[in-house]
PDB file of N, CA and C in Angstrom:
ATOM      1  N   UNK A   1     200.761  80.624 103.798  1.00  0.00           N
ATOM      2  CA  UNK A   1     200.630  79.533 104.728  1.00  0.00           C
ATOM      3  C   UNK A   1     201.550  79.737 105.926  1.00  0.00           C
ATOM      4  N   UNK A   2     202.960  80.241 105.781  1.00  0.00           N
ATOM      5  CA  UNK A   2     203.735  80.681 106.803  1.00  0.00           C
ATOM      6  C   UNK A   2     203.401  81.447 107.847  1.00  0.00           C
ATOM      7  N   UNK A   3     202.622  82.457 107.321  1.00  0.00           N
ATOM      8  CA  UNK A   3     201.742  83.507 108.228  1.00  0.00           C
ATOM      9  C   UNK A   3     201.083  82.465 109.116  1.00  0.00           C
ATOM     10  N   UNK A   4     199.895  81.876 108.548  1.00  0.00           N
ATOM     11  CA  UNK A   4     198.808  81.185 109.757  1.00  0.00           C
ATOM     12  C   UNK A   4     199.183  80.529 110.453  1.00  0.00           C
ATOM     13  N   UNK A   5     200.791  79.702 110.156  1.00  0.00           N
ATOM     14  CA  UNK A   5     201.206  78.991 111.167  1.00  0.00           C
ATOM     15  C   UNK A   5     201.736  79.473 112.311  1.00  0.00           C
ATOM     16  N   UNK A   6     202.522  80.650 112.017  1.00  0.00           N
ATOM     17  CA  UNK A   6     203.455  81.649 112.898  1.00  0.00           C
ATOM     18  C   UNK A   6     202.015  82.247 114.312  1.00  0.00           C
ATOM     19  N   UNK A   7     201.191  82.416 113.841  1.00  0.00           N
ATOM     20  CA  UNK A   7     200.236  83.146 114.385  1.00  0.00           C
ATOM     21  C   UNK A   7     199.922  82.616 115.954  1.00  0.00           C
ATOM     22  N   UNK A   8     199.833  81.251 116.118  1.00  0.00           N
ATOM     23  CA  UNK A   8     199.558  80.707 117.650  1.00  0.00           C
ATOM     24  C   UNK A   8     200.689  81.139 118.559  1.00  0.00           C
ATOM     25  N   UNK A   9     201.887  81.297 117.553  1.00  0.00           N
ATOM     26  CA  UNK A   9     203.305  81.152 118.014  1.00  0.00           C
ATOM     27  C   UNK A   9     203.287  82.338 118.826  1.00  0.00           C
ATOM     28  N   UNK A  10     202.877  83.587 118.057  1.00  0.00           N
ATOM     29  CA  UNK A  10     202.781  85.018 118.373  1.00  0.00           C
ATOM     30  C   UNK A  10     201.851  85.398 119.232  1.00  0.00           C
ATOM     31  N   UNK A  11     200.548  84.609 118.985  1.00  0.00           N
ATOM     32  CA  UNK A  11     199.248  84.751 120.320  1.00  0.00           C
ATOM     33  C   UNK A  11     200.267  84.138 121.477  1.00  0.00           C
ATOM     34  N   UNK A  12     200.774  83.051 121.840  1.00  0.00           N
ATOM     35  CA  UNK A  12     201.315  82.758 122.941  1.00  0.00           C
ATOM     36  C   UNK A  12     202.271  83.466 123.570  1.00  0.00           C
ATOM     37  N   UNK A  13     203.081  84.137 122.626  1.00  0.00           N
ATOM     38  CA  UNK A  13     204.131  85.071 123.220  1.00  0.00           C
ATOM     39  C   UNK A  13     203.347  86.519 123.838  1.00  0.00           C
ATOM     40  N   UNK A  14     202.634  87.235 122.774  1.00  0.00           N
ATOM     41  CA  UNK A  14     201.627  87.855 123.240  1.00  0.00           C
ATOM     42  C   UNK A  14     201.044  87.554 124.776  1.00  0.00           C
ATOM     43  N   UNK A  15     200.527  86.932 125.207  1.00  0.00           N
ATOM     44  CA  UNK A  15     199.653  86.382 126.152  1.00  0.00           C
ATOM     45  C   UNK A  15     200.942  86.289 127.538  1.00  0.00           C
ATOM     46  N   UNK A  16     202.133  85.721 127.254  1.00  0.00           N
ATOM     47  CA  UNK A  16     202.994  85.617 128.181  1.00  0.00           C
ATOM     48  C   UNK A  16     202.972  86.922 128.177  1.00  0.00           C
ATOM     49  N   UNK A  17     203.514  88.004 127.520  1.00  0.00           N
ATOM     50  CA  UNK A  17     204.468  88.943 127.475  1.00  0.00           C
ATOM     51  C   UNK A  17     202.909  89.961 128.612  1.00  0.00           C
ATOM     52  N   UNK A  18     201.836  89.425 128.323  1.00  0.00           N
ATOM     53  CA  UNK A  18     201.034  90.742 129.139  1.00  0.00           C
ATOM     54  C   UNK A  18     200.467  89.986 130.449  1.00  0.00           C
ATOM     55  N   UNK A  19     201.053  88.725 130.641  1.00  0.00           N
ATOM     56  CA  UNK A  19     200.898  88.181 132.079  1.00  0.00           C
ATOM     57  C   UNK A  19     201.837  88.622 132.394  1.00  0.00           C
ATOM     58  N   UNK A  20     203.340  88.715 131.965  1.00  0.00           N
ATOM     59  CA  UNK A  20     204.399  89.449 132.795  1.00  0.00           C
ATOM     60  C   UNK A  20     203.999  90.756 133.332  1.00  0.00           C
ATOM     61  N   UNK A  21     203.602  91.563 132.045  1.00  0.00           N
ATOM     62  CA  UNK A  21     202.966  93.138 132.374  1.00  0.00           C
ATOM     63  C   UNK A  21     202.449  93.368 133.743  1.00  0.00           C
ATOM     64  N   UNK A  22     201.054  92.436 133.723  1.00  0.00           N
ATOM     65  CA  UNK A  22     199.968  92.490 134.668  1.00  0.00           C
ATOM     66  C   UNK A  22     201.057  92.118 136.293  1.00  0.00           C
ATOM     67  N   UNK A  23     202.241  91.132 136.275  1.00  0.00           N
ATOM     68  CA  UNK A  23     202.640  90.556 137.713  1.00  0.00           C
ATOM     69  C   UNK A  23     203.387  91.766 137.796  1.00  0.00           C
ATOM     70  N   UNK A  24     204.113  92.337 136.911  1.00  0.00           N
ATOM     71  CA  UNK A  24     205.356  93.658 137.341  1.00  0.00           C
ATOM     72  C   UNK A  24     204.342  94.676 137.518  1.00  0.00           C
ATOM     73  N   UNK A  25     203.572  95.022 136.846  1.00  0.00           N
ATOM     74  CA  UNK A  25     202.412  96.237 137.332  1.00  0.00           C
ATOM     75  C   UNK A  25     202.145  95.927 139.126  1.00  0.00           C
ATOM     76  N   UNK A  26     201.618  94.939 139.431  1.00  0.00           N
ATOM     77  CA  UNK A  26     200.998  94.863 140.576  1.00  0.00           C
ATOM     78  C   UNK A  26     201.904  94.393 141.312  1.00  0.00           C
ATOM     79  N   UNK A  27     203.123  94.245 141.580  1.00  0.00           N
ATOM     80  CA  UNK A  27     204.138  93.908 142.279  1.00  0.00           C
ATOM     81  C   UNK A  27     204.453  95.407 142.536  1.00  0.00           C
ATOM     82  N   UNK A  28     204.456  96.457 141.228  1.00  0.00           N
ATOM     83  CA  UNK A  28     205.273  97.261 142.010  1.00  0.00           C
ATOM     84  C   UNK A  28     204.030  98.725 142.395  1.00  0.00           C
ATOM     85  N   UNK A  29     203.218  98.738 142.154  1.00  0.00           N
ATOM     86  CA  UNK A  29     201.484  99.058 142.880  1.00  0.00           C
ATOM     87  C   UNK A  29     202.155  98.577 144.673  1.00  0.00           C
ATOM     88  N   UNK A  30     202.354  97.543 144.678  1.00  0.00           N
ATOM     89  CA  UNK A  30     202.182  97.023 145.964  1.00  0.00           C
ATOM     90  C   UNK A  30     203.286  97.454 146.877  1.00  0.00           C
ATOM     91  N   UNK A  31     204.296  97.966 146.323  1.00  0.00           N
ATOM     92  CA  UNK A  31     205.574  98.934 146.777  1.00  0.00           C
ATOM     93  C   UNK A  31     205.340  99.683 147.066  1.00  0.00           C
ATOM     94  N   UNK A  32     204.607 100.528 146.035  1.00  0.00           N
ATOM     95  CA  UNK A  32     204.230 102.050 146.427  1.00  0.00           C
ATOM     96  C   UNK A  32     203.317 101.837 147.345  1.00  0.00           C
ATOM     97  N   UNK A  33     202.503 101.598 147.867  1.00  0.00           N
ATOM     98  CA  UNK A  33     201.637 101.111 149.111  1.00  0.00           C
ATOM     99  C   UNK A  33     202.388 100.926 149.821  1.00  0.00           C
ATOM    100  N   UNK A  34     203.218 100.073 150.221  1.00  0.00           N
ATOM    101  CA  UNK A  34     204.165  99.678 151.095  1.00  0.00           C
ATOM    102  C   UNK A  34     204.502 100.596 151.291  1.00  0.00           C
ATOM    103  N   UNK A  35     205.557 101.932 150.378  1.00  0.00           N
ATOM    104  CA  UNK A  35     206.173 102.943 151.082  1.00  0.00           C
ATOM    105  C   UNK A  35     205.578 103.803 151.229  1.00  0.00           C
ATOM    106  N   UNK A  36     203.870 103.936 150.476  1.00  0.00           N
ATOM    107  CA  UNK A  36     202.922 105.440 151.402  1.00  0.00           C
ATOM    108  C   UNK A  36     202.670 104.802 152.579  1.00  0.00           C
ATOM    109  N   UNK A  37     202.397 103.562 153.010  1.00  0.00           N
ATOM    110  CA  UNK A  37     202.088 103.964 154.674  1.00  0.00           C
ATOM    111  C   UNK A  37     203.328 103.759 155.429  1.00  0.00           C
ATOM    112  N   UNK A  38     204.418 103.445 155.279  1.00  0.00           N
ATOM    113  CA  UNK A  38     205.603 103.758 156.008  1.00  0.00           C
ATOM    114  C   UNK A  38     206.109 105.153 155.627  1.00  0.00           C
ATOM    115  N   UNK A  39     206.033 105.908 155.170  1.00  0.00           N
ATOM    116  CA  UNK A  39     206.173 107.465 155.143  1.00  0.00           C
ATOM    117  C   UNK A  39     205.043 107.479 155.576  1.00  0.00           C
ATOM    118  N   UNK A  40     203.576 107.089 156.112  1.00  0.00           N
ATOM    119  CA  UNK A  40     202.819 108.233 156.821  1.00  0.00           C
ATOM    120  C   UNK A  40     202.937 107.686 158.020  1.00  0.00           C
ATOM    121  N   UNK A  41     203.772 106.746 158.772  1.00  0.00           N
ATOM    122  CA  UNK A  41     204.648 106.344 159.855  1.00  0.00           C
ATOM    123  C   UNK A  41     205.396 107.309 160.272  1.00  0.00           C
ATOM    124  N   UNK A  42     206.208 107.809 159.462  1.00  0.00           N
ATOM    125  CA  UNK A  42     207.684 107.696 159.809  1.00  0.00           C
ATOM    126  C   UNK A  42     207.570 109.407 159.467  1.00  0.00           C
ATOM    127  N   UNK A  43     208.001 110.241 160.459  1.00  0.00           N
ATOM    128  CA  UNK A  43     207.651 111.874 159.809  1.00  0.00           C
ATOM    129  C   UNK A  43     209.252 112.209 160.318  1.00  0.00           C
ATOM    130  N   UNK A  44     209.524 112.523 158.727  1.00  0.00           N
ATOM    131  CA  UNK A  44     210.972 113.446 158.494  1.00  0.00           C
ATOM    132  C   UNK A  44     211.195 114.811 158.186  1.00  0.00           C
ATOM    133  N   UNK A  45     212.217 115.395 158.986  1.00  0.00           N
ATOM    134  CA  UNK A  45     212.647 116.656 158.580  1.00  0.00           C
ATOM    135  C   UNK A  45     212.139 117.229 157.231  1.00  0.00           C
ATOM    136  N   UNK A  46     211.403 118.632 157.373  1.00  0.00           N
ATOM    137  CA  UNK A  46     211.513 119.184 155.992  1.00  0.00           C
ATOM    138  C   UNK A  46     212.320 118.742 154.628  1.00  0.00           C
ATOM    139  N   UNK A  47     211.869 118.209 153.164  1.00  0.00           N
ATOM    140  CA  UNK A  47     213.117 118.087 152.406  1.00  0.00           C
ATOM    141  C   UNK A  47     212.381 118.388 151.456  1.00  0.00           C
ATOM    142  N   UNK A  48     212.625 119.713 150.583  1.00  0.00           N
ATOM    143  CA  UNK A  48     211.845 119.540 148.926  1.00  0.00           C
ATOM    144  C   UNK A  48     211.849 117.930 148.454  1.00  0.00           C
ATOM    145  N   UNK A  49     212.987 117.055 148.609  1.00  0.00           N
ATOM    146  CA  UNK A  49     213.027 115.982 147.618  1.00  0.00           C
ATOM    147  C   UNK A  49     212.051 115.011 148.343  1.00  0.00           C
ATOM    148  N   UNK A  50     211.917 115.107 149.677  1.00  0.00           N
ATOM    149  CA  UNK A  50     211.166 113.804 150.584  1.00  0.00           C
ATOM    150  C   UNK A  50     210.182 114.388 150.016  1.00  0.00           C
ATOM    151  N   UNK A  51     209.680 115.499 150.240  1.00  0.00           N
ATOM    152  CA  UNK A  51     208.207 115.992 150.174  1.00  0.00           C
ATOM    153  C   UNK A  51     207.994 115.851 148.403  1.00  0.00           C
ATOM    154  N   UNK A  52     208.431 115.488 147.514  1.00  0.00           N
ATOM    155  CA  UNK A  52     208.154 115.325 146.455  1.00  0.00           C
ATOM    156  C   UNK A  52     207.551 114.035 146.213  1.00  0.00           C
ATOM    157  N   UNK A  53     208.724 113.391 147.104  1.00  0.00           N
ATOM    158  CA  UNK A  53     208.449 112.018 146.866  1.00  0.00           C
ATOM    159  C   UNK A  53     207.070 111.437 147.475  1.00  0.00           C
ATOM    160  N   UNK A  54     207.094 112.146 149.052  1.00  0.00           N
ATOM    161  CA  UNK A  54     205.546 111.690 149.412  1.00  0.00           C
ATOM    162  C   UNK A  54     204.480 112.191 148.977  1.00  0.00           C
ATOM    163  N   UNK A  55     204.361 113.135 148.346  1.00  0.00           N
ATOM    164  CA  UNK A  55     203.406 113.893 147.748  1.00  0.00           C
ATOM    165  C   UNK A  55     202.809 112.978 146.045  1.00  0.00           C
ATOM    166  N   UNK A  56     204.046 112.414 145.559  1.00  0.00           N
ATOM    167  CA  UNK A  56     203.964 111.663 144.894  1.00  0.00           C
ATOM    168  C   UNK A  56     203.233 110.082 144.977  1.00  0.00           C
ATOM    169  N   UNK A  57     204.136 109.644 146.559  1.00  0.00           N
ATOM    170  CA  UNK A  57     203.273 108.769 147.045  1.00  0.00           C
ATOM    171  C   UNK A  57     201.359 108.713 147.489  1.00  0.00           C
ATOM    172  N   UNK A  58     201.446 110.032 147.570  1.00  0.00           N
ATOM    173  CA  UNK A  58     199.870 110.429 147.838  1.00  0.00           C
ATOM    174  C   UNK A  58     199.194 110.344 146.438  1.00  0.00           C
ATOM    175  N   UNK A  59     200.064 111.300 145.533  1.00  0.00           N
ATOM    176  CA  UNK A  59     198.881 111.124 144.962  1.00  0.00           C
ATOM    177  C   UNK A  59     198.955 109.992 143.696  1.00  0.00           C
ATOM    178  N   UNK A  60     199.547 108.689 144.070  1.00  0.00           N
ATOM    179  CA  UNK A  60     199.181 107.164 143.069  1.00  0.00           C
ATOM    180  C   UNK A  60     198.436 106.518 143.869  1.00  0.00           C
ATOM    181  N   UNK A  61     198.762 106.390 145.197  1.00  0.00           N
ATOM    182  CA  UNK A  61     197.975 105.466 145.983  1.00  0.00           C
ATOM    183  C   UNK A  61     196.597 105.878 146.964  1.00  0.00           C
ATOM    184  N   UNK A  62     196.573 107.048 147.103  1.00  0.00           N
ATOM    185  CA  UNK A  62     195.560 107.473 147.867  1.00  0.00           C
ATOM    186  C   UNK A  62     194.617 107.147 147.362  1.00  0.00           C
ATOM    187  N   UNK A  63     194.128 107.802 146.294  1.00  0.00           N
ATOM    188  CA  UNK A  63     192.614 107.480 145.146  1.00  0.00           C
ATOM    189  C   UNK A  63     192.011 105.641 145.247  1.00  0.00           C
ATOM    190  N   UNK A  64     193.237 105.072 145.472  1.00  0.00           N
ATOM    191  CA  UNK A  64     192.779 104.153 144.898  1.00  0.00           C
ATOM    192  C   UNK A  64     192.142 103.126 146.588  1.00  0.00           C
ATOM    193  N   UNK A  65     193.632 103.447 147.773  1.00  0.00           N
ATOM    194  CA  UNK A  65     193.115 103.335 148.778  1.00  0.00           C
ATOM    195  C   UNK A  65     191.473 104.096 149.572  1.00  0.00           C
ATOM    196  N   UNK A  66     191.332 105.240 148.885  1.00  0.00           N
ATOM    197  CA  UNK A  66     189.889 105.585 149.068  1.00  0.00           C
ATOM    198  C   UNK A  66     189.372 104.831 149.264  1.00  0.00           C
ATOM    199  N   UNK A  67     189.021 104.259 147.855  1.00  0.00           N
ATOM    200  CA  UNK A  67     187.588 103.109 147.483  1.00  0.00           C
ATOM    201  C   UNK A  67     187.656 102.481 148.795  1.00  0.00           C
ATOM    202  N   UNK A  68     188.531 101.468 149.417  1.00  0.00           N
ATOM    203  CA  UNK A  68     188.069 101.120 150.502  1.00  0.00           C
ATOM    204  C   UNK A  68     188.313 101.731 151.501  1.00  0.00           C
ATOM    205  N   UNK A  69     188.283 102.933 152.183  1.00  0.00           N
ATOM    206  CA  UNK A  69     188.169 103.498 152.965  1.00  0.00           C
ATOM    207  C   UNK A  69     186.639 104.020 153.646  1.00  0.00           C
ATOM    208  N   UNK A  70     185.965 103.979 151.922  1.00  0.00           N
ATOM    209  CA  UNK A  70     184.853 104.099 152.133  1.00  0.00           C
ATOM    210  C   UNK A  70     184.201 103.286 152.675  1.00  0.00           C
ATOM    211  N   UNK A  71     184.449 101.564 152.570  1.00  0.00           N
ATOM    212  CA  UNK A  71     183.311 100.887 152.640  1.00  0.00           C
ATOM    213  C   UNK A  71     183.952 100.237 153.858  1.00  0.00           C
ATOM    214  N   UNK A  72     185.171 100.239 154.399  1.00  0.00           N
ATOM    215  CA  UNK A  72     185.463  99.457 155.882  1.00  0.00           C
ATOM    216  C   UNK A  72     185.399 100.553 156.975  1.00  0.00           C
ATOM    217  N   UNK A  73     184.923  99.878 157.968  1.00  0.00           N
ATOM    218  CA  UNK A  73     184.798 100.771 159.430  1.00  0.00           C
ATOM    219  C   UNK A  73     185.917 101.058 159.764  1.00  0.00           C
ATOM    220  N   UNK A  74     185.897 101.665 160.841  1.00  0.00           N
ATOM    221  CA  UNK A  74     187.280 102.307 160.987  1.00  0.00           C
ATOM    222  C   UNK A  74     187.571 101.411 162.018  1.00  0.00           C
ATOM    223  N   UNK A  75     188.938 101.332 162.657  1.00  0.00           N
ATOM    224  CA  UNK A  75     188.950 100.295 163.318  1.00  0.00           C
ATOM    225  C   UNK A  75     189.967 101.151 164.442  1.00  0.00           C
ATOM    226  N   UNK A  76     189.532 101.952 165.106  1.00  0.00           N
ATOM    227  CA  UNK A  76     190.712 102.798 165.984  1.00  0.00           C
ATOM    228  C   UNK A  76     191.419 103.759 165.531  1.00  0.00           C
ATOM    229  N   UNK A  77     192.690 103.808 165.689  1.00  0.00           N
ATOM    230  CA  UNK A  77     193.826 104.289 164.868  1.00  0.00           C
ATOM    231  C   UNK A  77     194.295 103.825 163.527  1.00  0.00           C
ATOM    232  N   UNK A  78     194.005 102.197 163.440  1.00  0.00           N
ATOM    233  CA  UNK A  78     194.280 101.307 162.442  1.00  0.00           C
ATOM    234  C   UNK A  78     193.579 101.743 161.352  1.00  0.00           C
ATOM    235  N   UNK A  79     194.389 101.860 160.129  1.00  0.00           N
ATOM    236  CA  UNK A  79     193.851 102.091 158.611  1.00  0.00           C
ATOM    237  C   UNK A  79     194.051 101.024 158.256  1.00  0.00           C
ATOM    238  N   UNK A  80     192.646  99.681 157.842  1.00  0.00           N
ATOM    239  CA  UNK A  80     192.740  98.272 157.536  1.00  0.00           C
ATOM    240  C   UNK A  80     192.952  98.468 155.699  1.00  0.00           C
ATOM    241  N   UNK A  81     192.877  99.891 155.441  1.00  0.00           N
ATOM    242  CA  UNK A  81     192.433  99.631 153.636  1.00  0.00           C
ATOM    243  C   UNK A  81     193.653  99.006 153.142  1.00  0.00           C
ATOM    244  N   UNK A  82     194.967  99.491 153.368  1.00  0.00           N
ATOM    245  CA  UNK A  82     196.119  99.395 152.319  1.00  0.00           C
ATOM    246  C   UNK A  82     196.371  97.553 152.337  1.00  0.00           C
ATOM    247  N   UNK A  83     195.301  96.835 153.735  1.00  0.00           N
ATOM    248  CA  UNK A  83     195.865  95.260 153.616  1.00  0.00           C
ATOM    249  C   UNK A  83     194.726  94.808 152.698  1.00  0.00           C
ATOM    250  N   UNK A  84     193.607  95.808 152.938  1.00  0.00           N
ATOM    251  CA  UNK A  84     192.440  95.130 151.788  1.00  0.00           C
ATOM    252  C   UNK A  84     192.492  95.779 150.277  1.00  0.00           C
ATOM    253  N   UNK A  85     193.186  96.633 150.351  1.00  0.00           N
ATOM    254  CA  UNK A  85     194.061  96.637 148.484  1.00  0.00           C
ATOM    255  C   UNK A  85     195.378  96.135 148.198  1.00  0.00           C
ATOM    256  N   UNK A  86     195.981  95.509 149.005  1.00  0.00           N
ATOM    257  CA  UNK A  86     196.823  94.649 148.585  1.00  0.00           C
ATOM    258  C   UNK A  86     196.083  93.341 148.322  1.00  0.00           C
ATOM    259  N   UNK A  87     195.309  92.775 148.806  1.00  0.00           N
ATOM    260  CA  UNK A  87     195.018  91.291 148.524  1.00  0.00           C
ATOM    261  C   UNK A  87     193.816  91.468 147.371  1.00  0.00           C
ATOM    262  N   UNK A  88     192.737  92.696 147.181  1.00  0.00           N
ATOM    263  CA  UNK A  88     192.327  92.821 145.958  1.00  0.00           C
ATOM    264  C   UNK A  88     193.127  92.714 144.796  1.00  0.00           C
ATOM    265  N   UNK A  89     194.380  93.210 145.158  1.00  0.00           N
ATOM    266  CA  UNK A  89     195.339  93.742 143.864  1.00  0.00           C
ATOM    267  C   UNK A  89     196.011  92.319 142.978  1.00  0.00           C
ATOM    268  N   UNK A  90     196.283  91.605 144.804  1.00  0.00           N
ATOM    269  CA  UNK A  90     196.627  89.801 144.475  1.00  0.00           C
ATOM    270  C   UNK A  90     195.321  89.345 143.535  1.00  0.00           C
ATOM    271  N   UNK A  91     194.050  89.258 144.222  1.00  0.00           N
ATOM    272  CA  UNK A  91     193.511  88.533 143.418  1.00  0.00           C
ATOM    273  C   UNK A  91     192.756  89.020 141.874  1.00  0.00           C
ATOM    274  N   UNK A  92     192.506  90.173 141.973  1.00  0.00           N
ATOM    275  CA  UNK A  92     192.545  90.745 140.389  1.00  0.00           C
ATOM    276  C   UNK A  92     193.619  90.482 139.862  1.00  0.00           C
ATOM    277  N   UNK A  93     195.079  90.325 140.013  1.00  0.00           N
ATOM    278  CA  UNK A  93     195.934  90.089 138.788  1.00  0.00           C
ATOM    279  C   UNK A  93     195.986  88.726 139.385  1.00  0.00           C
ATOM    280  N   UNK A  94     195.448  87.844 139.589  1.00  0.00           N
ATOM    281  CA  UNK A  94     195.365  86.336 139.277  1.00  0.00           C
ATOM    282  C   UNK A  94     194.198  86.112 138.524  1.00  0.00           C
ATOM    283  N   UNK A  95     192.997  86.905 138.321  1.00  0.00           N
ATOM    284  CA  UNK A  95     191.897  86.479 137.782  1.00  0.00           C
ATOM    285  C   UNK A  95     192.790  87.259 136.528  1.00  0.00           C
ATOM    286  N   UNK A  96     193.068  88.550 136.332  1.00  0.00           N
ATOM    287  CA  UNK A  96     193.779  88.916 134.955  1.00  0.00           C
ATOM    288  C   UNK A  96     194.483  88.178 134.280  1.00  0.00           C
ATOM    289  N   UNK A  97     195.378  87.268 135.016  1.00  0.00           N
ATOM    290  CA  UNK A  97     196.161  86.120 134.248  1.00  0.00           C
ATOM    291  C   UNK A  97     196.166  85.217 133.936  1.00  0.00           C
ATOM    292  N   UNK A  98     194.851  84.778 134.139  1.00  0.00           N
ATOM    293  CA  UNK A  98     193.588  83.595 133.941  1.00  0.00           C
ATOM    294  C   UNK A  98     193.035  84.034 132.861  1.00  0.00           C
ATOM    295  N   UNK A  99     192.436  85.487 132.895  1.00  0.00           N
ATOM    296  CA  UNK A  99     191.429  85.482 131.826  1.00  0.00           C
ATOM    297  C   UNK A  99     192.518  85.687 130.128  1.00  0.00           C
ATOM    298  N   UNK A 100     193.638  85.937 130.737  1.00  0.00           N
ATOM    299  CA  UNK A 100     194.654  86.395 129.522  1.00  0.00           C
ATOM    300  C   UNK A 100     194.854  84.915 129.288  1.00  0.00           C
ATOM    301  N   UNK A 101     195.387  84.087 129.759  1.00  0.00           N
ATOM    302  CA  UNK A 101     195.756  82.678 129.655  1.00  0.00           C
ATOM    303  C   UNK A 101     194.431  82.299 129.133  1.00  0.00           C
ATOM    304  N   UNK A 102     193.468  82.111 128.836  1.00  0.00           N
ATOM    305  CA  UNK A 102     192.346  81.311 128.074  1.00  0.00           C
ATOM    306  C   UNK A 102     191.632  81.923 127.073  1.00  0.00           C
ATOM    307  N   UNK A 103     191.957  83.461 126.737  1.00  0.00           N
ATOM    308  CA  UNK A 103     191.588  84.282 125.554  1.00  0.00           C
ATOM    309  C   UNK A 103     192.648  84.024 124.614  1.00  0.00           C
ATOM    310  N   UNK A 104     193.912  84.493 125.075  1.00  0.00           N
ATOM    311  CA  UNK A 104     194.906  84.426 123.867  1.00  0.00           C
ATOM    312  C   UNK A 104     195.617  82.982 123.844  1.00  0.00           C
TER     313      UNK A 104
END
């Protein structure tokens, strides 16, 4: 009987513990965005370690900035994708923490 009671206790902690997941995932998604297009701003001296790092930055965020690269016009010089995967990113992890909040 101890078990079945404990169990809502544990679905709820559960359920918090992967809405936290989902806000720190996409909080820090939204960093790395932030600092690939300010490194493709900002062009520095040769450095094995910079160039690791942006190379790194390329390749988490590029793939994903694709997708909309494909489907928005280009708009000049302006690359509009990284503001239209940030606010996808907002509203998928608000629908994620909705759908976690009413399953578990």
């Amino acid at each position: 009987m101890g078990v079945l009671s404990a169990t809502p206790g544990v679905l709820a902690d559960t359920a918090s513990s992967l809405q936290a997941f989902v806000e720190v995932f996409t909080y820090v998604y939204i960093l790395l965005i932030l600092a690939y297009v300010l490194s493709s701003w900002i062009r520095v001296p040769y450095s094995p370690t910079l160039n690791r790092a942006q190379r790194f930055l390329y390749d988490v965020c590029d793939p994903y900035l694709r997708l909309f690269r494909r489907v928005l016009p280009a708009v000049g010089p302006l690359d509009l994708s990284p503001i239209v995967a940030v606010f996808s990113l907002i509203i998928l992890q608000q629908l994620l923490i909705s759908v976690i909040g009413r399953v578990l």
